[in-house]
Protein backbone atom coordinates (compact mmCIF):
# COMPACT_ATOMS: atom_id res chain seq x y z
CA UNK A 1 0.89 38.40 -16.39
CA UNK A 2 3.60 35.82 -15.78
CA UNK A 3 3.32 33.52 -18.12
CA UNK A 4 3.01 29.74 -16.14
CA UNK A 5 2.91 27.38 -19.44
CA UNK A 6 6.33 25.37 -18.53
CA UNK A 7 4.88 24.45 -14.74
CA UNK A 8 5.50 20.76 -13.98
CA UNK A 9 7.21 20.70 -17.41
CA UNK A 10 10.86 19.44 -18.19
CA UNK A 11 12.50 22.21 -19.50
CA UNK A 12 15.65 23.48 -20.38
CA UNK A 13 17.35 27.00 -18.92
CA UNK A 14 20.21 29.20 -18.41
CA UNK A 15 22.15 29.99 -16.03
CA UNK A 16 22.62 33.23 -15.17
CA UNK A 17 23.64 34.14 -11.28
CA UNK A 18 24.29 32.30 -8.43
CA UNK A 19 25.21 32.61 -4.40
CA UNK A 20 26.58 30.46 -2.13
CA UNK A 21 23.67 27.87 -2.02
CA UNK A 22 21.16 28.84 -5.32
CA UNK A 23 21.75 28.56 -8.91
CA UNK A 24 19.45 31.13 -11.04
CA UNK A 25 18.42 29.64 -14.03
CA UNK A 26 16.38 31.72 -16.82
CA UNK A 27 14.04 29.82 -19.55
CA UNK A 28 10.89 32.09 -21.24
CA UNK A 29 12.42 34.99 -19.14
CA UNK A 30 11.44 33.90 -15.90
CA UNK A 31 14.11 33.28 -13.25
CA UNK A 32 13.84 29.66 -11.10
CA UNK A 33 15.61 28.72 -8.34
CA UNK A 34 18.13 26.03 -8.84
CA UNK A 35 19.24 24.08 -5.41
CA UNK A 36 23.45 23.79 -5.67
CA UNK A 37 23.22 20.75 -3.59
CA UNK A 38 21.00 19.12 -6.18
CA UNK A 39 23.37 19.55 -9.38
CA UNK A 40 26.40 17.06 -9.67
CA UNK A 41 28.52 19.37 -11.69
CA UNK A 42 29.75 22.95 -11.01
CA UNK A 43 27.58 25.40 -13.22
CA UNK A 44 28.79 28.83 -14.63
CA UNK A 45 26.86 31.39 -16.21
CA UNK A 46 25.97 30.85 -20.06
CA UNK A 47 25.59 27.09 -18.77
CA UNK A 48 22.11 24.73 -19.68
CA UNK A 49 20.79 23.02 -17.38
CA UNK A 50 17.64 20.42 -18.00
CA UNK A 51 15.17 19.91 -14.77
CA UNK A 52 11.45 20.18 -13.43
CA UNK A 53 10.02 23.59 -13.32
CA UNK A 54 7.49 24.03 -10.72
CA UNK A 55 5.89 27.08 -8.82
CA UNK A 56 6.49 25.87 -4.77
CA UNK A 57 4.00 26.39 -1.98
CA UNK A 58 5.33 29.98 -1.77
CA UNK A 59 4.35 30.89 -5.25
CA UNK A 60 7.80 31.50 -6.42
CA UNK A 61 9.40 29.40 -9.18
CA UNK A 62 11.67 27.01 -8.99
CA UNK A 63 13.68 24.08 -10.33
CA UNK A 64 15.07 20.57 -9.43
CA UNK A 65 17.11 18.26 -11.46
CA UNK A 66 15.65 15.16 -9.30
CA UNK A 67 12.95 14.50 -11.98
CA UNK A 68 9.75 13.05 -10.47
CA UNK A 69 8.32 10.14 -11.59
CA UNK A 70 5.05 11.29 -11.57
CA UNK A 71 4.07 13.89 -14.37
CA UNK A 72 1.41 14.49 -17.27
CA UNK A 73 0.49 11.21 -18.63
CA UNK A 74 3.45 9.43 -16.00
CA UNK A 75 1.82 7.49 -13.29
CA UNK A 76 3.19 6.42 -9.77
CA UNK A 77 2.74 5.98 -6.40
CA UNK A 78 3.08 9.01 -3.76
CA UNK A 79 2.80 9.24 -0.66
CA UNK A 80 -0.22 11.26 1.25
CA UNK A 81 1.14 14.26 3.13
CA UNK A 82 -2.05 16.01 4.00
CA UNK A 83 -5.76 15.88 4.38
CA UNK A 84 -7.67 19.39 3.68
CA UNK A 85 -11.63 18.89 4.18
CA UNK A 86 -12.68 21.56 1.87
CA UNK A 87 -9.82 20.80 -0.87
CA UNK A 88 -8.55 17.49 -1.04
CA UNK A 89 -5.61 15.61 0.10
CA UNK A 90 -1.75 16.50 -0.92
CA UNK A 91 0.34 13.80 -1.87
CA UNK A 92 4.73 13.76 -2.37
CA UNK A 93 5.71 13.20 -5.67
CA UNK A 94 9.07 14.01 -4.47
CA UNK A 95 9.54 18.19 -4.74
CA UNK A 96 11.52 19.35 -1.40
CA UNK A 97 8.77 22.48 -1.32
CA UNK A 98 5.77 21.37 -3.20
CA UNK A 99 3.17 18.44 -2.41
CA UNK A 100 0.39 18.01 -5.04
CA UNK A 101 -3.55 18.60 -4.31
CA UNK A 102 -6.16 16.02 -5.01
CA UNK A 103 -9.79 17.34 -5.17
CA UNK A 104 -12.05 15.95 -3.24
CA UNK A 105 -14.20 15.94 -6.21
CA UNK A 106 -12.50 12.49 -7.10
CA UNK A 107 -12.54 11.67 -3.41
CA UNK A 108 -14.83 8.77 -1.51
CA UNK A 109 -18.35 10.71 -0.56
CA UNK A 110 -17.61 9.52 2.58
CA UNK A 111 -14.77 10.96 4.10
CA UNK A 112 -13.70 8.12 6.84
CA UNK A 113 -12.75 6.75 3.42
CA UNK A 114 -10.92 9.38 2.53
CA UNK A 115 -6.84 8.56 2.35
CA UNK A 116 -4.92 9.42 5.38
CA UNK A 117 -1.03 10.43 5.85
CA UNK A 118 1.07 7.60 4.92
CA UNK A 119 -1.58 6.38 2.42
CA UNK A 120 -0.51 5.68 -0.84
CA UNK A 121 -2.11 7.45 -4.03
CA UNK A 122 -1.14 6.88 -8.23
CA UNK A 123 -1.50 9.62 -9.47
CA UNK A 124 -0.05 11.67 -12.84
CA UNK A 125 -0.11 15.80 -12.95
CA UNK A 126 -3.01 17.78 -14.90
CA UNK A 127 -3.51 21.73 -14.74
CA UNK A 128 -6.47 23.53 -14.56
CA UNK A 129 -7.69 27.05 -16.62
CA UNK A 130 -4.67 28.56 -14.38
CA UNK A 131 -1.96 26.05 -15.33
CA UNK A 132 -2.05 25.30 -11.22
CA UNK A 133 -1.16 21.51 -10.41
CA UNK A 134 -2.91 18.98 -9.38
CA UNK A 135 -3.02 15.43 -8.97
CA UNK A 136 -5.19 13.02 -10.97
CA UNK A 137 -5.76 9.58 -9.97
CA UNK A 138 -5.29 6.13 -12.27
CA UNK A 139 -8.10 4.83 -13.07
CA UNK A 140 -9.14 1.14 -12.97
CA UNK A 141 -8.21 0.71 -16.48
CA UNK A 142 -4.64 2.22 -15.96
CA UNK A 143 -4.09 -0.42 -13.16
CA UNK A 144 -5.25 -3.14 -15.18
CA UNK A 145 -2.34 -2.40 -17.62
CA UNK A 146 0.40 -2.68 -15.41
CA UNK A 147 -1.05 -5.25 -13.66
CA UNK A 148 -0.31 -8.93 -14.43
CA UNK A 149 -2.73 -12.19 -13.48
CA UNK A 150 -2.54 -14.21 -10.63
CA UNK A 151 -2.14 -18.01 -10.70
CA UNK A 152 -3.95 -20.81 -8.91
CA UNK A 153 -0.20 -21.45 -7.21
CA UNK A 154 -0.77 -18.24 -5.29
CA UNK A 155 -3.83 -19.21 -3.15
CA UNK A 156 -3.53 -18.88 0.76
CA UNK A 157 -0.70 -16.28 0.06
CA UNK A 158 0.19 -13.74 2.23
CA UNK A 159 -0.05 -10.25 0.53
CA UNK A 160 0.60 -6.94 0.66
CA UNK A 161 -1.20 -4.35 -1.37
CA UNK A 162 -2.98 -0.50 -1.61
CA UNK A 163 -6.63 0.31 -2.46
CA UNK A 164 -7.43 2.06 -5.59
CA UNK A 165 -10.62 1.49 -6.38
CA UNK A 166 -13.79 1.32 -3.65
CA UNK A 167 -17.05 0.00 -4.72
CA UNK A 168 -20.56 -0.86 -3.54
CA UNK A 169 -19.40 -4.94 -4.70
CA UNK A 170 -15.82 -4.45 -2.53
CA UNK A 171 -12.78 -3.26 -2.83
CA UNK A 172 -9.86 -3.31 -5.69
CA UNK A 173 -6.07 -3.38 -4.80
CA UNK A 174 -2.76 -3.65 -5.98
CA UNK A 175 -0.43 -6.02 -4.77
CA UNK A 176 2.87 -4.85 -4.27
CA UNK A 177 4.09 -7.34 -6.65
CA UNK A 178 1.63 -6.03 -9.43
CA UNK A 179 -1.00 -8.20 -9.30
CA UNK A 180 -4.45 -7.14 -8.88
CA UNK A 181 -6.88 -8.13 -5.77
CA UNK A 182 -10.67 -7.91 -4.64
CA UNK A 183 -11.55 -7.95 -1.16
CA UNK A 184 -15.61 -8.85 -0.75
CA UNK A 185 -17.20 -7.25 1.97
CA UNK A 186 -17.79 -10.14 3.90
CA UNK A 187 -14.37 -10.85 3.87
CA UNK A 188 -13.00 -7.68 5.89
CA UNK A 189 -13.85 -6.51 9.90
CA UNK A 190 -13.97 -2.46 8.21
CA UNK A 191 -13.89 -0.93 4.82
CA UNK A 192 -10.75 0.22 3.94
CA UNK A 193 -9.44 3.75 2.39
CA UNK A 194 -8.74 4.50 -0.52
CA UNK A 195 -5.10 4.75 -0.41
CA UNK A 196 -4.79 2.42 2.59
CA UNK A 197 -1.90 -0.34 2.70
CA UNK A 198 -3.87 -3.32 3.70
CA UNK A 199 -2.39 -6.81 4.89
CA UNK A 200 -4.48 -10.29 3.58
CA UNK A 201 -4.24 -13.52 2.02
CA UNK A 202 -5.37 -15.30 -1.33
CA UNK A 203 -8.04 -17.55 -0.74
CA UNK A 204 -8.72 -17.94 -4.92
CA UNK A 205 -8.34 -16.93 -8.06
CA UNK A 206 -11.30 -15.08 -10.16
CA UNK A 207 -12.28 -14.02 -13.53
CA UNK A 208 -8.73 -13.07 -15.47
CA UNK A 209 -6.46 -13.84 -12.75
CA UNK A 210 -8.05 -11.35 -9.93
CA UNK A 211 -7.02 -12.54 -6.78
CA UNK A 212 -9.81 -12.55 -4.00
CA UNK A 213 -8.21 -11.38 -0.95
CA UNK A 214 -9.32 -11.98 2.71
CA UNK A 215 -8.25 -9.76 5.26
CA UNK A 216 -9.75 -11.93 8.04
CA UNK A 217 -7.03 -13.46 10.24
CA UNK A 218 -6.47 -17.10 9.32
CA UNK A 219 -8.16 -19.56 11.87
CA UNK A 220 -5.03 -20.24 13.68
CA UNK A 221 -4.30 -16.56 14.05
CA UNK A 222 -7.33 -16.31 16.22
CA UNK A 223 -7.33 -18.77 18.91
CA UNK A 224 -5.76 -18.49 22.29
CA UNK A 225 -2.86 -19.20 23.94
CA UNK A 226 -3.81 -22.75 24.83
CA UNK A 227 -4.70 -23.93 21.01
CA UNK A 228 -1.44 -21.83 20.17
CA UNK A 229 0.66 -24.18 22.09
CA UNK A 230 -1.15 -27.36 21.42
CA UNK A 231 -0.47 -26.51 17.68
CA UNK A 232 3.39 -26.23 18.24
CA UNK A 233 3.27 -29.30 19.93
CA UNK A 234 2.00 -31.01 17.38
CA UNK A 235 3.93 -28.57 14.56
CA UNK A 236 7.34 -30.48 16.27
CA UNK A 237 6.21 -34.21 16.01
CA UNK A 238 7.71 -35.68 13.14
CA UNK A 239 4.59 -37.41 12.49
CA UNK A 240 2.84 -34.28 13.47
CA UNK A 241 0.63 -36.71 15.86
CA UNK A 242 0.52 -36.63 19.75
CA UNK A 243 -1.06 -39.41 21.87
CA UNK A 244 -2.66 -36.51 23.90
CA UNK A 245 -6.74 -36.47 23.37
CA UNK A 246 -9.72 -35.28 25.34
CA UNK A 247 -9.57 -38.88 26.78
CA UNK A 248 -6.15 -38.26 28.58
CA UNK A 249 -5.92 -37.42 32.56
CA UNK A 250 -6.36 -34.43 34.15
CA UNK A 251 -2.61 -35.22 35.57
CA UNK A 252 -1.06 -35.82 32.63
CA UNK A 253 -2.20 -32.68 30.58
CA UNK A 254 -1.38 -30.87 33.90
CA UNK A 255 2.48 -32.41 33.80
CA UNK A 256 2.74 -31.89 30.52
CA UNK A 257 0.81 -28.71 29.30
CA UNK A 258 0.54 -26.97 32.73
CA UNK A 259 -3.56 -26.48 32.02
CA UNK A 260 -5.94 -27.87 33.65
CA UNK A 261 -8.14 -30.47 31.44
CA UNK A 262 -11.27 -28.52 30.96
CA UNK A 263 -8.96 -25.73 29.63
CA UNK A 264 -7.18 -28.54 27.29
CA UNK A 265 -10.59 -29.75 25.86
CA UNK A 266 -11.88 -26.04 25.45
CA UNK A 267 -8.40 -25.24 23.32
CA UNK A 268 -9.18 -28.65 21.53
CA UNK A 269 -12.60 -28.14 20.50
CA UNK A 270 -11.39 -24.59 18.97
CA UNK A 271 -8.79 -26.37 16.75
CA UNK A 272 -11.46 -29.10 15.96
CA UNK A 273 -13.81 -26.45 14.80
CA UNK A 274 -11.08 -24.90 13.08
CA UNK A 275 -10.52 -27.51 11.24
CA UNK A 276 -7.33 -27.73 11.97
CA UNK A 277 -6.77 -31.23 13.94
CA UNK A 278 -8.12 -34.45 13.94
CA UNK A 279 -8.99 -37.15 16.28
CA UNK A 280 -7.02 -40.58 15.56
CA UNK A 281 -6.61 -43.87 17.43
CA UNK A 282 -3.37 -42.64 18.22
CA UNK A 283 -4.68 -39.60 19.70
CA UNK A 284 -4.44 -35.98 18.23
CA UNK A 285 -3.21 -35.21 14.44
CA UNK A 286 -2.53 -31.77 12.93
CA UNK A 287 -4.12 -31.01 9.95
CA UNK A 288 -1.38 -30.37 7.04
CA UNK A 289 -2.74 -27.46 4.74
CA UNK A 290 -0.90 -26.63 1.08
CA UNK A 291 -0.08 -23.64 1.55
């Protein structure tokens, strides 16, 4: 039986052949395949060489000198390649021939929740009874080592971040930056995957520096056209105050804003309830938020 105790090991072999594009390296007397174009140096026989053995999707065995970054106990991001109903999903970890299973075991029960290609995964390398590869996901307490708190500065902060955790309560991320975020169901349209790269914004700080993430759109994200260009109006004032109002004439919003007035007070009244403008004697006054 070959003997498969050095897969997804570092090891170090021999060179002992070559052609015009393979080096054949030689450790435990088995013989890997050795890429030229991914060794630096010219290699003759008697040579050592240190790399990554793996077995690639072919069975046969192989080696690279591009060391992963995942590997047994090493965590990292990869990248989903594949999603395999009855098995799992297969993520990169970087091999030119090799992507890395996931059981579904340690998959969502619900498989619209499953990742999807392009997701993003942390995961290290463990072996089963057959020394086969596979991919084992970091578990809450892994990303609460690497993460780092967030700070009351940080509220109504755009972020960008992937799910790792999903839970009855919400779900966990990680912000690209390292800091780690909880979205509350009420504040998302759709759950997201596990694995998915979501888009939101601080809107506080929780219990050891958690952020709590909204995915909703802000308020000015949502209104129309009309409101949009009412707010840059008012964005340009230096005072950030225009005598335009719901009192003005139908003429003079017409000249001026090219709408008619019932379309002006609609697009005011959705700012209003926005909170983001005021009425004043003067007329109309944007709202300044910290940001």
């Amino acid at each position: 039986m070959t003997d498969t105790s050095f897969n997804g090991e570092v090891i170090t072999a021999n060179v002992i052949d070559c052609n015009e594009d393979t080096y054949f390296v030689q450790a435990k007397g088995i013989t890997l395949s050795l890429p030229k174009n991914q060794v630096n140096q010219t290699l003759s026989r008697g040579m050592t060489v240190r790399g990554f053995a793996y077995l690639n999707m072919h069975q046969q065995w192989c080696m690279t000198t591009n060391i992963p970054r995942i590997g047994f106990g090493h965590y990292a991001f990869g990248t989903v390649t594949g999603v395999q109903r009855d098995l799992g999903v297969f993520v990169n970890i970087g091999l030119p021939d090799k992507d890395i299973a996931v059981s579904s075991d340690f998959l969502p029960r619900l498989t619209n929740l499953w990742p999807q290609i392009g997701d993003r995964l942390m995961i290290a390398l463990t072996k089963d009874k057959k020394d086969r590869l596979w991919g084992k996901l970091a578990d809450a307490t892994m990303f609460q080592t690497i993460a780092r708190p967030g700070n009351l500065q940080m509220k109504n902060k755009n972020i960008t971040g992937t799910i790792y955790r999903l839970k009855i309560v919400g779900s966990y991320l990680l912000t690209d930056d390292y800091h780690i975020g909880f979205i509350h169901p009420s504040e998302r349209e759709v759950e997201p995957r596990l694995g998915e790269v979501v888009h939101g914004r601080v809107i506080g700080i929780g219990q050891g520096g958690i952020l709590n993430i909204s995915l909703r759109p802000r308020g000015y994200e949502t209104i129309n056209d009309d409101a949009q260009m009412i707010l840059a109006v008012l964005q340009r004032q230096s005072n950030h105050t225009m005598h335009f109002s719901d009192k003005s004439s139908a003429t003079e919003i017409k000249d001026f804003f090219g709408i008619s007035k019932s379309s002006f007070k609609r697009a005011l009244g959705h700012l209003y309830k926005q909170n983001l403008i005021e009425f004043v004697p003067e007329g109309t006054h944007l709202i300044m938020k910290e940001n």
